[in-house]
PDB file of N, CA and C in Angstrom:
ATOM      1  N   UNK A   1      -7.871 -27.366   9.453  1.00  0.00           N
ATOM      2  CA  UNK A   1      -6.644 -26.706   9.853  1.00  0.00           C
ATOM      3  C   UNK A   1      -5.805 -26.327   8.626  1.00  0.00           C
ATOM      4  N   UNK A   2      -6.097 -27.364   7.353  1.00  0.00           N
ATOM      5  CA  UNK A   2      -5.077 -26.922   6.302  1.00  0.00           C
ATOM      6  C   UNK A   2      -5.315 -25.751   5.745  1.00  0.00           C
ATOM      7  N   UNK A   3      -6.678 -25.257   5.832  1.00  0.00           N
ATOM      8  CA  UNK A   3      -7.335 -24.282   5.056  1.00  0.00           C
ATOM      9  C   UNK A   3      -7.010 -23.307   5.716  1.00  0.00           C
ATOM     10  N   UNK A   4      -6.965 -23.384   7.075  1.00  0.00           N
ATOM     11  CA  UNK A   4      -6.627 -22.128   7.582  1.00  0.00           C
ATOM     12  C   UNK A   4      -5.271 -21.992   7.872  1.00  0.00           C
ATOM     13  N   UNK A   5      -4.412 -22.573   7.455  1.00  0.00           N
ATOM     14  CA  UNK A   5      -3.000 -22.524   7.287  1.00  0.00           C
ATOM     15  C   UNK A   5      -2.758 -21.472   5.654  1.00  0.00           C
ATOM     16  N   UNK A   6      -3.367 -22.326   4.830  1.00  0.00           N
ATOM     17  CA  UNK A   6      -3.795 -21.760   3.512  1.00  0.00           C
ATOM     18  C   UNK A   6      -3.849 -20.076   3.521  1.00  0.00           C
ATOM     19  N   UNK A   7      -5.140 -19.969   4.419  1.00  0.00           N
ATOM     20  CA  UNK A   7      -5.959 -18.513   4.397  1.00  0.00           C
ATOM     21  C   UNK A   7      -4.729 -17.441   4.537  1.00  0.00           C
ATOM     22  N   UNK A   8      -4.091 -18.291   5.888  1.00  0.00           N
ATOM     23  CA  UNK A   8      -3.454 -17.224   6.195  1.00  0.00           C
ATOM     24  C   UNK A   8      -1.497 -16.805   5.569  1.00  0.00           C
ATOM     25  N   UNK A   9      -1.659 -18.088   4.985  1.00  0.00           N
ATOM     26  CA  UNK A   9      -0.410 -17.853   3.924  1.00  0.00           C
ATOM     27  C   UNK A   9      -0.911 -17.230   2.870  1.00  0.00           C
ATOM     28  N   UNK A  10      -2.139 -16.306   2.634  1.00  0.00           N
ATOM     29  CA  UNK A  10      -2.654 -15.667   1.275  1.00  0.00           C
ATOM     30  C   UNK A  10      -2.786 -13.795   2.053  1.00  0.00           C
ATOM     31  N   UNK A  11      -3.579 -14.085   3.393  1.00  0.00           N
ATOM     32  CA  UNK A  11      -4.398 -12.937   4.017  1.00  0.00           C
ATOM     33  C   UNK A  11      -2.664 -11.797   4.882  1.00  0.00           C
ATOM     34  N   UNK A  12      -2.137 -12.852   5.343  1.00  0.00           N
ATOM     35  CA  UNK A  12      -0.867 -12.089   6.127  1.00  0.00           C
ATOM     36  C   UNK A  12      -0.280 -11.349   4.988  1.00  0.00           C
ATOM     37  N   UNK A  13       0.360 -11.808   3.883  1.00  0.00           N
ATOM     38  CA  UNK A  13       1.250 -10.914   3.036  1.00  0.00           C
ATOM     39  C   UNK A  13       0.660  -9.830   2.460  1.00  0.00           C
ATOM     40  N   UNK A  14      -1.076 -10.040   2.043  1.00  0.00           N
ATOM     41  CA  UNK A  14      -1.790  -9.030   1.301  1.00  0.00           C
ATOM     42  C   UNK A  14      -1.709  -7.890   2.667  1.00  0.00           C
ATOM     43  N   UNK A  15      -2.003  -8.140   3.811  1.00  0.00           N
ATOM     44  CA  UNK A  15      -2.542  -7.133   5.053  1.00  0.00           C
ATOM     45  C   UNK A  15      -1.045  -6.310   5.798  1.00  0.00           C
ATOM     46  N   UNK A  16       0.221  -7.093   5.150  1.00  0.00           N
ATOM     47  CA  UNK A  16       1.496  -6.138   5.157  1.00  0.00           C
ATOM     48  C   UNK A  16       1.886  -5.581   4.177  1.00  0.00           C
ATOM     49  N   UNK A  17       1.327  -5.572   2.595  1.00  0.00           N
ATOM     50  CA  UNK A  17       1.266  -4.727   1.701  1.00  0.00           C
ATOM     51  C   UNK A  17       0.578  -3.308   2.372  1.00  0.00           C
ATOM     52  N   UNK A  18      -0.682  -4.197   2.280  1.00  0.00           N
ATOM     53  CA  UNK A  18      -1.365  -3.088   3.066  1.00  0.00           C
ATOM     54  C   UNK A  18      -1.276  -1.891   4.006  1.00  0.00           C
ATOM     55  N   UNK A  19      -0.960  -2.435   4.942  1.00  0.00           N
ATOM     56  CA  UNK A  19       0.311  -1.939   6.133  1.00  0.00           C
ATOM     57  C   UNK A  19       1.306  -0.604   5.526  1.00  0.00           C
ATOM     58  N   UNK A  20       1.832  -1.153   4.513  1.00  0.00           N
ATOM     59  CA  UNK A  20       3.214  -0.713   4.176  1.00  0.00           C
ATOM     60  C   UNK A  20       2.646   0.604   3.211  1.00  0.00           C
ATOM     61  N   UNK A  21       1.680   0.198   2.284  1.00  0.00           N
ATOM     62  CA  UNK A  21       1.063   1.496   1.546  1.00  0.00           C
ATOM     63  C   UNK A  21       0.658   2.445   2.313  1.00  0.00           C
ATOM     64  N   UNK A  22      -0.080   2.551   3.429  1.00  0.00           N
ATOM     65  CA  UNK A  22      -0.522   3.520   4.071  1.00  0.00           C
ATOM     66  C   UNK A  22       0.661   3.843   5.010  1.00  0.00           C
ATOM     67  N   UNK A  23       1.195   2.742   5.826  1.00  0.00           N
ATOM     68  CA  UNK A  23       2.511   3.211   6.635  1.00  0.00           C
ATOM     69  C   UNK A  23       3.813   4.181   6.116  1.00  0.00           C
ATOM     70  N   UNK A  24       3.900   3.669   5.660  1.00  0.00           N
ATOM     71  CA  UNK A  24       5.127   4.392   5.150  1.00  0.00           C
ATOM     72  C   UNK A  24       4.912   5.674   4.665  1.00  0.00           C
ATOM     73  N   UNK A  25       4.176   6.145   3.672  1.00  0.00           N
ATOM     74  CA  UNK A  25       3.509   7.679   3.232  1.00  0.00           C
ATOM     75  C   UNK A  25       3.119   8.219   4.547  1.00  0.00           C
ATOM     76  N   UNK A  26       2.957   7.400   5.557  1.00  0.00           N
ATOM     77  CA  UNK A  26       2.211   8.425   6.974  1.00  0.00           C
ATOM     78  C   UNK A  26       3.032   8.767   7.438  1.00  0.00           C
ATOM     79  N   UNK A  27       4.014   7.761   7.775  1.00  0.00           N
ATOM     80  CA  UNK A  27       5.506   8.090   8.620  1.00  0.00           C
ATOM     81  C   UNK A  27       6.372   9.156   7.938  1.00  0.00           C
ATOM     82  N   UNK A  28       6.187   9.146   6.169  1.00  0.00           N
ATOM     83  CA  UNK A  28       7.063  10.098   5.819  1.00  0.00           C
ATOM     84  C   UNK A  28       6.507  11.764   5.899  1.00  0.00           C
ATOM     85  N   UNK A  29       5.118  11.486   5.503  1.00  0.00           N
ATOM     86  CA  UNK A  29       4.582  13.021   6.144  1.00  0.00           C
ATOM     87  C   UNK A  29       4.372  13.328   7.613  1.00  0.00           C
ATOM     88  N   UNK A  30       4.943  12.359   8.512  1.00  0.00           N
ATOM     89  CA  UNK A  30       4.900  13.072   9.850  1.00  0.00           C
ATOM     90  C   UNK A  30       6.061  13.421   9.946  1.00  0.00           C
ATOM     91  N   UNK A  31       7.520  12.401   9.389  1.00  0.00           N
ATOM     92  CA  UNK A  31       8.546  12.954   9.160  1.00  0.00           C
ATOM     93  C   UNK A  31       8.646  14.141   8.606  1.00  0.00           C
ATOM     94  N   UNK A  32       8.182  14.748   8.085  1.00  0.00           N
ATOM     95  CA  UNK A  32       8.416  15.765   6.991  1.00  0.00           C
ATOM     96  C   UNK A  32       7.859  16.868   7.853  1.00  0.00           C
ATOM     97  N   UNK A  33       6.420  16.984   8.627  1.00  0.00           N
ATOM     98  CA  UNK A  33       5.863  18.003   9.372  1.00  0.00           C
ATOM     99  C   UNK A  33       6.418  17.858  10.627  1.00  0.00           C
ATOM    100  N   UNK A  34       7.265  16.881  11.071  1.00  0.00           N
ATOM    101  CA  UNK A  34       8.088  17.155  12.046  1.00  0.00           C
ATOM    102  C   UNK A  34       7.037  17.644  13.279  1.00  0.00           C
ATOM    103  N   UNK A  35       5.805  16.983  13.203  1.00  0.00           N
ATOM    104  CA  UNK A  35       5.274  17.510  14.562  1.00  0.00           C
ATOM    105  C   UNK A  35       4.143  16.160  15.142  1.00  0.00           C
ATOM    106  N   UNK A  36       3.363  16.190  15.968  1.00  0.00           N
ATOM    107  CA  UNK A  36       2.678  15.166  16.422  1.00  0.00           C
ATOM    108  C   UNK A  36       1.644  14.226  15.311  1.00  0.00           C
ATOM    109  N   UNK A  37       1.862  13.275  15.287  1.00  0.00           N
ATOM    110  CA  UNK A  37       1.349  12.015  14.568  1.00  0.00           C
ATOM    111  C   UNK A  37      -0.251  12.704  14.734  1.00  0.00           C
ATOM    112  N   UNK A  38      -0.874  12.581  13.637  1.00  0.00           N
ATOM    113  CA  UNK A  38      -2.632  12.740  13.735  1.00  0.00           C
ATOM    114  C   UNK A  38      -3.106  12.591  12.560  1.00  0.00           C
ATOM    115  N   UNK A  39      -4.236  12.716  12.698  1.00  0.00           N
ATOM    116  CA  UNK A  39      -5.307  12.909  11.509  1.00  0.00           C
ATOM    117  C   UNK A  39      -4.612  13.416   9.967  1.00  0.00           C
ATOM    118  N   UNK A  40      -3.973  14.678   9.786  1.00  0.00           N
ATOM    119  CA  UNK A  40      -3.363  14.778   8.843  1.00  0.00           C
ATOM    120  C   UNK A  40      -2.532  14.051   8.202  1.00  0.00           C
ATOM    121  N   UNK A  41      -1.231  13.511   8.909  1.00  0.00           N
ATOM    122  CA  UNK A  41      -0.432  12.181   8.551  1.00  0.00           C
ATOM    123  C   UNK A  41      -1.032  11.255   8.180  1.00  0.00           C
ATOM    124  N   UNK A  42      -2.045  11.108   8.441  1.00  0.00           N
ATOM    125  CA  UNK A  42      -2.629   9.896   8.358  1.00  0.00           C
ATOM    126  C   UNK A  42      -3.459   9.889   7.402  1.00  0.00           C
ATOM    127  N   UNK A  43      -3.870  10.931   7.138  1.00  0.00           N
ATOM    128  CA  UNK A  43      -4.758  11.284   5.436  1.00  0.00           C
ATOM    129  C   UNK A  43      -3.918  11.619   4.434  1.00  0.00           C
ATOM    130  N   UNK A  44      -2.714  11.842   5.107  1.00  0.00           N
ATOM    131  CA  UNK A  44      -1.604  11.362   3.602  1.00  0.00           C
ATOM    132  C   UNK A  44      -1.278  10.384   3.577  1.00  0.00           C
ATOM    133  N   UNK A  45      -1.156   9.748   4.794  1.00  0.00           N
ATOM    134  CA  UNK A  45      -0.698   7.905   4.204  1.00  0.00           C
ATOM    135  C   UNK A  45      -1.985   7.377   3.584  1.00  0.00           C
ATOM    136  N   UNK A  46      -3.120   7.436   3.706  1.00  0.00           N
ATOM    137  CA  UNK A  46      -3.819   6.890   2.907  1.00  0.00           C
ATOM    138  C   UNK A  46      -4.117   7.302   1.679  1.00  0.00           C
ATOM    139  N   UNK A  47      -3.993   8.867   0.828  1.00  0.00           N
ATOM    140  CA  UNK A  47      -3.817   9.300  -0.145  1.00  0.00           C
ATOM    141  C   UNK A  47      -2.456   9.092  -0.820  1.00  0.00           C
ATOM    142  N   UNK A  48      -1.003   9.062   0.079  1.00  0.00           N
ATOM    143  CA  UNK A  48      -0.071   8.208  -0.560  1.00  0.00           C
ATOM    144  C   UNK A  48      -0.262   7.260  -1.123  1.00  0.00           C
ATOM    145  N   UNK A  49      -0.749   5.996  -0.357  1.00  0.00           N
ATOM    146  CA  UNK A  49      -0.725   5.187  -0.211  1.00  0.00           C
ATOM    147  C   UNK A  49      -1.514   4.722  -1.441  1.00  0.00           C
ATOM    148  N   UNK A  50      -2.899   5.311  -1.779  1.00  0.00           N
ATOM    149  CA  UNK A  50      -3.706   5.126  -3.147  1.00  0.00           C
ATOM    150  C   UNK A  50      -3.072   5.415  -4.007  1.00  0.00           C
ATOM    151  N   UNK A  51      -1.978   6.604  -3.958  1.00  0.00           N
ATOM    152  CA  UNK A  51      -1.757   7.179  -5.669  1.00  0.00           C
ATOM    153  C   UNK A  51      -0.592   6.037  -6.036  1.00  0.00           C
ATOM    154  N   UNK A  52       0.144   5.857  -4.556  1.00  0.00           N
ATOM    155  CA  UNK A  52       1.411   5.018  -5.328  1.00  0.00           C
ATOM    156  C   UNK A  52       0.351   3.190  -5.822  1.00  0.00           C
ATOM    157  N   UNK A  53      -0.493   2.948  -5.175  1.00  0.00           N
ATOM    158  CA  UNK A  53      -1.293   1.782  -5.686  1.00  0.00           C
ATOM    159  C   UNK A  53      -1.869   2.005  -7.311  1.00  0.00           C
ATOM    160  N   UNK A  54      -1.890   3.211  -7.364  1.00  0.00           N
ATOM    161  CA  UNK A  54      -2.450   3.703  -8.875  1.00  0.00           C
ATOM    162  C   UNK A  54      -1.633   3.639  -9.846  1.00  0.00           C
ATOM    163  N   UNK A  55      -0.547   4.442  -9.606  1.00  0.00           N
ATOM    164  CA  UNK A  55       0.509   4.524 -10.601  1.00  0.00           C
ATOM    165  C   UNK A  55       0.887   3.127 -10.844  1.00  0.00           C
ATOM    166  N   UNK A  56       1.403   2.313  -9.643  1.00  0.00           N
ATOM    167  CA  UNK A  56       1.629   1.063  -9.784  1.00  0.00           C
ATOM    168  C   UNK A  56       1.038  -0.298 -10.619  1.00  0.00           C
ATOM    169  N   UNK A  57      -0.539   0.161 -10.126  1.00  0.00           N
ATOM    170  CA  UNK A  57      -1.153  -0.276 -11.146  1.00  0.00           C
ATOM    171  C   UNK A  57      -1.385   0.119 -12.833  1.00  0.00           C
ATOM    172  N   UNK A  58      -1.480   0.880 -12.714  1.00  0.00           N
ATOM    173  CA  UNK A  58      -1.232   1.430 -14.157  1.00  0.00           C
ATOM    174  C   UNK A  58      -0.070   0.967 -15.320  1.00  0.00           C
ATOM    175  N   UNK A  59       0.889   0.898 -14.321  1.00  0.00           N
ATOM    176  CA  UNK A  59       2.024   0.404 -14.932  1.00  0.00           C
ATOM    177  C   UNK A  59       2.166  -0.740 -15.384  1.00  0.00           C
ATOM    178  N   UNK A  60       1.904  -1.604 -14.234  1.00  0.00           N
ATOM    179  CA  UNK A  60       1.380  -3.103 -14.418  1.00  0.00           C
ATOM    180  C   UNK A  60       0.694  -3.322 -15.758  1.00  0.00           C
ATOM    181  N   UNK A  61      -0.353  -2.765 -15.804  1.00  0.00           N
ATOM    182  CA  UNK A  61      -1.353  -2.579 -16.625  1.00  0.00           C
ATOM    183  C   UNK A  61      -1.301  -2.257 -18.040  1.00  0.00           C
ATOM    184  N   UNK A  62      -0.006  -1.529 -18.516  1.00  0.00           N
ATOM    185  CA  UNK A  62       0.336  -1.347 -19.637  1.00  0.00           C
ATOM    186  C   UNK A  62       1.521  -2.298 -19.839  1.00  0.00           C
ATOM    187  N   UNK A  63       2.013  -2.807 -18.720  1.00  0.00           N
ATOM    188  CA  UNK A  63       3.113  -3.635 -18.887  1.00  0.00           C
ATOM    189  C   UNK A  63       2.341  -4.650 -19.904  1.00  0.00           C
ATOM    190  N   UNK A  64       1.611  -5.248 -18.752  1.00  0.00           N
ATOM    191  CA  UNK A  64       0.681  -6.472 -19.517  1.00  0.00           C
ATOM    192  C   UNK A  64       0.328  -6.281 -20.604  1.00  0.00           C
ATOM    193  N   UNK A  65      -0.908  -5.497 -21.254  1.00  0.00           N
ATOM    194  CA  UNK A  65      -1.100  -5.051 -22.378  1.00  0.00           C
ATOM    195  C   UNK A  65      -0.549  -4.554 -23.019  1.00  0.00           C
ATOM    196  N   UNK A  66       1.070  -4.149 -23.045  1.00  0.00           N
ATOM    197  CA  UNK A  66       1.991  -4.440 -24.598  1.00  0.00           C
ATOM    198  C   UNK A  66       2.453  -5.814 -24.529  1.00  0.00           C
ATOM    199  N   UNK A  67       2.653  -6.474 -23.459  1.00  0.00           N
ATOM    200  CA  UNK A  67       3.013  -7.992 -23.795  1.00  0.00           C
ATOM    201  C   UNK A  67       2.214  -8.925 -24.613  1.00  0.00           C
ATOM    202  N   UNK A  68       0.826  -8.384 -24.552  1.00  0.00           N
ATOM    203  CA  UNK A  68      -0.182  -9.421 -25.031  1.00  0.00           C
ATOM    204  C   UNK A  68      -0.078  -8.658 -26.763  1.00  0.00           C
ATOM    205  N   UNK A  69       0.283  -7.935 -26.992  1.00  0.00           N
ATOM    206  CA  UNK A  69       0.215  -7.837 -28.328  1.00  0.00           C
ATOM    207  C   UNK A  69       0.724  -8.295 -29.483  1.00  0.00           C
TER     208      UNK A  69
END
């Protein structure tokens, strides 16, 4: 039971990141096309959703590697 207390104090927060990268970029391009939720919205929340994971990472990424120098 502890472990799966564990799991899911690790698996819930990663799977509302998750959530939130693709959600939010979908909601804002359906907001934006102002017309029925579909397939398109939804291939921008997941292309949102990657680039802002990219940039983000990236950033991270140089953050770290000028610190270590």
């Amino acid at each position: 039971m502890r472990r799966f207390i564990l799991f899911l104090r690790g698996a819930v927060p990663l799977l509302l990141v998750g959530l939130a990268l693709i959600g939010v970029p979908a909601l804002l391009a359906w907001w934006v096309t102002s017309g029925l939720f579909g397939w398109p919205q939804l291939l921008a929340g997941v292309l949102g959703g990657a680039a802002l994971l990219l940039i983000l990472g990236l950033i991270f990424g140089r953050a770290i590697g000028k610190m270590r120098k």
